[in-house]
Protein backbone atom coordinates (compact mmCIF):
# COMPACT_ATOMS: atom_id res chain seq x y z
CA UNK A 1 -16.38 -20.26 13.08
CA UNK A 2 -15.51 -21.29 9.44
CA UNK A 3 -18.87 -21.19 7.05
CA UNK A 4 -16.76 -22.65 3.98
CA UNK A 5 -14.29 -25.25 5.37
CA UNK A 6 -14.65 -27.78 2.55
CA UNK A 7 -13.42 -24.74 0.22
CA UNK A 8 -10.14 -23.90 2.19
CA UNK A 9 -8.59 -24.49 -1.05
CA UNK A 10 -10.97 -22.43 -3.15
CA UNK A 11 -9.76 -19.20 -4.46
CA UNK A 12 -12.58 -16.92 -4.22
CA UNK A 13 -11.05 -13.75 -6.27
CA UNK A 14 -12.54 -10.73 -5.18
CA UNK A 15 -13.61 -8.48 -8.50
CA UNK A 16 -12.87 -4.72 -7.76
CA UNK A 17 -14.02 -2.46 -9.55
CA UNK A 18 -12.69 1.68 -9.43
CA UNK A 19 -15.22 3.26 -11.52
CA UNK A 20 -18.26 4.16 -10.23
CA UNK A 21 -20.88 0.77 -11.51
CA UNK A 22 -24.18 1.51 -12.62
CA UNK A 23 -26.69 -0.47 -9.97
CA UNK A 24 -28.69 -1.55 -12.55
CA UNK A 25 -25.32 -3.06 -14.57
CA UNK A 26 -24.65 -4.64 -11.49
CA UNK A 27 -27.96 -6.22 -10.19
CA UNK A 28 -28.31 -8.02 -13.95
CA UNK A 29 -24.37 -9.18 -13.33
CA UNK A 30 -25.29 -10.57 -10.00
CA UNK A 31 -28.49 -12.53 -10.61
CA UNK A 32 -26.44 -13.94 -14.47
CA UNK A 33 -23.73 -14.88 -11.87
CA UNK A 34 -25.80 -16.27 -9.44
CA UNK A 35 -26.86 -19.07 -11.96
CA UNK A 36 -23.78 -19.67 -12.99
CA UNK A 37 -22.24 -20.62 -10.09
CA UNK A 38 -26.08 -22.80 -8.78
CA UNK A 39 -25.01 -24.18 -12.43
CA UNK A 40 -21.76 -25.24 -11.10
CA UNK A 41 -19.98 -22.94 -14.16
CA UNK A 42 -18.91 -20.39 -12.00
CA UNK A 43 -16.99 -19.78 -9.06
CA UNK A 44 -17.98 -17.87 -5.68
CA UNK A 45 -17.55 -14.21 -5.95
CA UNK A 46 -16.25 -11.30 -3.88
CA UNK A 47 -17.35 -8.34 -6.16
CA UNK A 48 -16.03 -4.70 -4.62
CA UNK A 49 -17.34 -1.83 -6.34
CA UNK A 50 -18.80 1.27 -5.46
CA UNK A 51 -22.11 2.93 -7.30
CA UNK A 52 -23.12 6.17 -8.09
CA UNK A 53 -25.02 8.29 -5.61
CA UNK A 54 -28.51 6.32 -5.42
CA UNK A 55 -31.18 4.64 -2.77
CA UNK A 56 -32.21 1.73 -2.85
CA UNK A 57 -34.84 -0.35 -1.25
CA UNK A 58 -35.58 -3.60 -0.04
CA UNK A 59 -38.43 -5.85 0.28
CA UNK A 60 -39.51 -4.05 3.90
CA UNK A 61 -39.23 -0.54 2.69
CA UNK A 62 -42.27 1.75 3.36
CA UNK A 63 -42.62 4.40 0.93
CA UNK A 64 -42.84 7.36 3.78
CA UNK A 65 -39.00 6.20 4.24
CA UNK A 66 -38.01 7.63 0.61
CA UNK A 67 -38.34 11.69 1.86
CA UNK A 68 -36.76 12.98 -1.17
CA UNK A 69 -37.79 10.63 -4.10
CA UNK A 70 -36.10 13.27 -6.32
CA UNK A 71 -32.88 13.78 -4.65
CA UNK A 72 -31.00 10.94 -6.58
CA UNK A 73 -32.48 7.76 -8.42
CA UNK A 74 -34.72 5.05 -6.58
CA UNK A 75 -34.32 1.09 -6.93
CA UNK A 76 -36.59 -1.40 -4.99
CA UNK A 77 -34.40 -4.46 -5.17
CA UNK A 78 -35.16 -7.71 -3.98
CA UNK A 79 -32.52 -7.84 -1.11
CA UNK A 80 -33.42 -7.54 2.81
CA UNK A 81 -34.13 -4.81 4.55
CA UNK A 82 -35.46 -1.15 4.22
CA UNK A 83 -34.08 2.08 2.77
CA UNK A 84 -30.56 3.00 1.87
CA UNK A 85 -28.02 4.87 0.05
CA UNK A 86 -25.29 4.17 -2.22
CA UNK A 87 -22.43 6.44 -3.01
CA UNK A 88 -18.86 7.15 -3.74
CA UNK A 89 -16.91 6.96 -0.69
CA UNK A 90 -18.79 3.98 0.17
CA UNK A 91 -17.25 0.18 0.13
CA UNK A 92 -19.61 -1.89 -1.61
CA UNK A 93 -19.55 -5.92 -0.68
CA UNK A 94 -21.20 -8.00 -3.02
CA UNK A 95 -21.07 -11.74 -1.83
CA UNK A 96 -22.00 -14.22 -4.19
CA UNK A 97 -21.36 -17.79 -2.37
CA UNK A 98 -22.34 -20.74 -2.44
CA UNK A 99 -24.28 -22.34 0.46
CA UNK A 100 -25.71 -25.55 -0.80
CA UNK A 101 -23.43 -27.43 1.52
CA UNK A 102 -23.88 -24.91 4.60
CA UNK A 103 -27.83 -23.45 4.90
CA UNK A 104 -27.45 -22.04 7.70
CA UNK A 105 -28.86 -18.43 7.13
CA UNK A 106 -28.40 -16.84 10.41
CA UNK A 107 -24.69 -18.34 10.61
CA UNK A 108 -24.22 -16.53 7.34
CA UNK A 109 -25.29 -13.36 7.92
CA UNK A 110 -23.47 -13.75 11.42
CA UNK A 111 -20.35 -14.29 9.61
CA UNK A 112 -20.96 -11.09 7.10
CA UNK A 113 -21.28 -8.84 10.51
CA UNK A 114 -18.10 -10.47 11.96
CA UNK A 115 -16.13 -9.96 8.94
CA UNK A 116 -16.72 -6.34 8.51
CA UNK A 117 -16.75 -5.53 12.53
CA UNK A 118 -12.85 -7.51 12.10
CA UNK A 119 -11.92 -5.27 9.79
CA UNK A 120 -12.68 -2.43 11.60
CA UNK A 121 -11.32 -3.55 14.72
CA UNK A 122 -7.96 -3.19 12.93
CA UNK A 123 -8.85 0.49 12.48
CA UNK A 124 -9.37 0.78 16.92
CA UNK A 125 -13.03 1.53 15.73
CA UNK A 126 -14.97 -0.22 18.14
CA UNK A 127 -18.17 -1.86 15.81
CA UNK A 128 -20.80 -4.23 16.95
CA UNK A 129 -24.79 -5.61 16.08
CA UNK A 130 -27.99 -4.10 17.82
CA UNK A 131 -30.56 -6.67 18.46
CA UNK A 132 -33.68 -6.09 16.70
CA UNK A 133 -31.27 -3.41 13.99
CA UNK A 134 -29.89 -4.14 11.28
CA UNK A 135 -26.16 -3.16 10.17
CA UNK A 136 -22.87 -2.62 12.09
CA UNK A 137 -23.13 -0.10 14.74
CA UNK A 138 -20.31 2.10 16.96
CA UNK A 139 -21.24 4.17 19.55
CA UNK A 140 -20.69 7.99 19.69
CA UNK A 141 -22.12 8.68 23.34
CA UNK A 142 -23.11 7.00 26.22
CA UNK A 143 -26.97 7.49 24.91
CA UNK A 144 -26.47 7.61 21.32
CA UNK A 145 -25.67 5.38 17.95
CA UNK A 146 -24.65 5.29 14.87
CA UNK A 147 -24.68 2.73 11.96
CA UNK A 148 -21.30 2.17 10.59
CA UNK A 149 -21.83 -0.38 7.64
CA UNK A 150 -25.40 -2.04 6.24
CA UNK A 151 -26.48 -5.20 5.21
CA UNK A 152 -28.95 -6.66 3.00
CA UNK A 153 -28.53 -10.17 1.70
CA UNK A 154 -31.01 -12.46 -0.51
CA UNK A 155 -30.25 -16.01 -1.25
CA UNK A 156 -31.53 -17.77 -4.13
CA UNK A 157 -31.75 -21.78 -4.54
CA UNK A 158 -28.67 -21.18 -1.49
CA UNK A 159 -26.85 -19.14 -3.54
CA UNK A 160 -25.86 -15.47 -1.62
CA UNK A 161 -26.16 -12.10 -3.42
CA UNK A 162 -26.31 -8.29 -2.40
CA UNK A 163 -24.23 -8.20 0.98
CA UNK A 164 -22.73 -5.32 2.80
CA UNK A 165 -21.95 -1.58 2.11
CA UNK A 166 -19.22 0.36 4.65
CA UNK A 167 -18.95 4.28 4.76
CA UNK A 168 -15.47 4.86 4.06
CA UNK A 169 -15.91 8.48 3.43
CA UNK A 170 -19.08 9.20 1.55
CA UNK A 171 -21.28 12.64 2.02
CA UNK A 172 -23.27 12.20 4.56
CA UNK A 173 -25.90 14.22 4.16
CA UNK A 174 -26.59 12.18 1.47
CA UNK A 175 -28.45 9.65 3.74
CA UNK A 176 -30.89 12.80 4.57
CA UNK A 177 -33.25 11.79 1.48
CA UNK A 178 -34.39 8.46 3.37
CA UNK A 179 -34.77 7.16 6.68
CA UNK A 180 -32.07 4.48 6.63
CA UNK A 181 -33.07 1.19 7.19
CA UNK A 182 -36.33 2.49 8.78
CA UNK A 183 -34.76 3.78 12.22
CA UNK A 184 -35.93 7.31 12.62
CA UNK A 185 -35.46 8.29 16.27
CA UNK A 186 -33.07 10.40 17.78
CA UNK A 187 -30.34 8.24 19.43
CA UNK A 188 -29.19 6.82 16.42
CA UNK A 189 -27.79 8.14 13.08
CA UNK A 190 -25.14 7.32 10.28
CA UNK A 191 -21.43 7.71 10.45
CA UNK A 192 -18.03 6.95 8.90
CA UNK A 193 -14.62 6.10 9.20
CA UNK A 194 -13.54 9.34 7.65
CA UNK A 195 -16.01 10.64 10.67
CA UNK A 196 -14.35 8.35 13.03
CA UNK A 197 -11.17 10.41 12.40
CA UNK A 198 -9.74 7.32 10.28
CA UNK A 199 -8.47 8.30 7.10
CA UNK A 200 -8.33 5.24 4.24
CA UNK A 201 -8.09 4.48 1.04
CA UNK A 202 -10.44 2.09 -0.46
CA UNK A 203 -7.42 0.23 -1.64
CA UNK A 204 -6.21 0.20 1.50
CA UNK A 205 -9.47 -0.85 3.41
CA UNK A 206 -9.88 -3.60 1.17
CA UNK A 207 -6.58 -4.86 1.85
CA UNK A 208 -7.57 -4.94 5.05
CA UNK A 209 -10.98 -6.83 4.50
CA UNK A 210 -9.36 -9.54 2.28
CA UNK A 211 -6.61 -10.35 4.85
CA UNK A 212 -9.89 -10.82 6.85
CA UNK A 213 -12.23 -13.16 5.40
CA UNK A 214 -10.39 -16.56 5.89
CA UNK A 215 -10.63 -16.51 9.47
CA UNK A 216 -14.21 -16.52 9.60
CA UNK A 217 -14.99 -18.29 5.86
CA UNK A 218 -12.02 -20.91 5.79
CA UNK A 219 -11.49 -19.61 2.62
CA UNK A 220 -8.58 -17.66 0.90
CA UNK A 221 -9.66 -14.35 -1.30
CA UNK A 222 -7.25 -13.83 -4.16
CA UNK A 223 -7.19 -10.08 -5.65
C-alpha cells in the first residue's frame, strides 16, 4: 500500500520541533500551511513537536468527558474524535498532505495507523486497531486494553491536518482529567512505551518513524 506514489520523488521534510509549542501557535501554523500547500506554494509537511500539558477536544467530545476542566487548559479543535491530552513525553504527528490526487479517506487514515503500529513493531511492542475505537491499541491481559497512540485527522479541500500523538513517556495520570477519546469502561486504559518497559528518546523514536513512512506513503521524509 503506497498512498503517495506519484510523489516518490517528493521530499516531504519533517519539521521537529524540541521546545515545548504552544497549541494555539500551532493550530494557526497548520490551517496558514494548509492553504499554502491547496495553493500549490507549499510543500507537504511532517511537523513533530510536542505541546505543553493540555486537552483537547474534537468535534464528538461531550462535555461530561472534560472531569477536571481546571486541571490544565481546554481546546475544542476542529479535528476528529473526542477528548485527549497533550504533553511532554508525548510524540506529536502533525500530517499536512496533500490528497487531491488520492481521496481516499479511510485508506488514509489506514495508512496513519500502519505507520505508527510499524514503528512500534521495531520496538517488539505488539500494537494494533479496535473496531469501533479509535487509536493504536496493545494489549496488557488476556481481558484488558490499552491505547498506545491517538488519532484525530481533519481534511480540508483534501488537504490533511492534525494526525497522530504516541506516549513516549508522558505522566500518565495526566490523562485522569478526561475520559480519553470517550471510552470509560474498565478493560481498557492508556499506556506507554516507557510503560511498556521501552526506554527512547524522542530523537531516537523519530528516527525510527521516518525510516518508516516510505513503505506505506511511497514517499521519502528528509529531516
Amino acid at each position: 500500500m503506497q498512498l503517495l506514489p506519484n510523489k516518490i520523488n517528493l521530499k516531504i521534510s519533517p519539521e521537529i520541533n524540541e521546545a515545548l509549542i504552544d497549541y494555539q501557535q500551532a493550530q494557526e501554523f497548520m490551517q496558514n500551511h494548509v492553504q499554502k500547500i491547496h495553493d500549490n506554494t507549499e510543500t507537504d509537511l511532517i511537523w513533530l513537536l510536542q505541546h505543553p500539558p493540555i486537552y483537547t477536544g474534537g468535534i464528538s467530545a461531550k462535555p461530561t468527558d472534560l472531569l477536571e476542566a481546571e486541571r490544565f487548559p481546554v481546546y475544542q479543535t476542529n479535528r476528529g474524535g473526542q477528548y485527549t491530552y497533550h504533553g511532554p513525553g508525548q510524540r506529536i504527528i502533525y500530517v499536512m498532505l496533500d490528497l487531491r490526487q488520492h481521496q481516499d479517506i479511510r485508506l488514509f487514515v489506514s495508512a496513519l495507523e500502519q505507520w505508527v503500529i510499524n514503528t512500534l513493531q521495531t520496538y517488539g511492542i505488539a500494537a494494533f486497531t479496535l473496531d469501533g475505537k479509535i487509536g493504536i491499541w496493545v494489549q496488557t491481559d488476556t481481558e484488558k486494553y490499552a491505547k498506545i497512540a491517538a488519532l484525530g485527522i481533519r481534511i480540508r479541500k483534501w488537504i490533511s491536518f492534525h494526525g497522530l500523538a504516541v506516549n513516549i513517556n508522558p505522566d500518565l495520570s495526566h490523562f485522569n482529567g478526561i475520559v480519553p477519546c470517550g471510552i470509560n469502561a474498565q478493560n481498557y486504559g492508556v499506556t506507554s512505551l516507557h510503560q511498556r518497559g521501552v526506554t527512547v528518546t524522542m530523537q531516537e523514536f523519530d528516527q525510527r518513524l521516518v525510516a518508516e513512512f516510505p513503505k506505506l506513503f511511497g514517499a521519502k521524509l528528509v529531516v
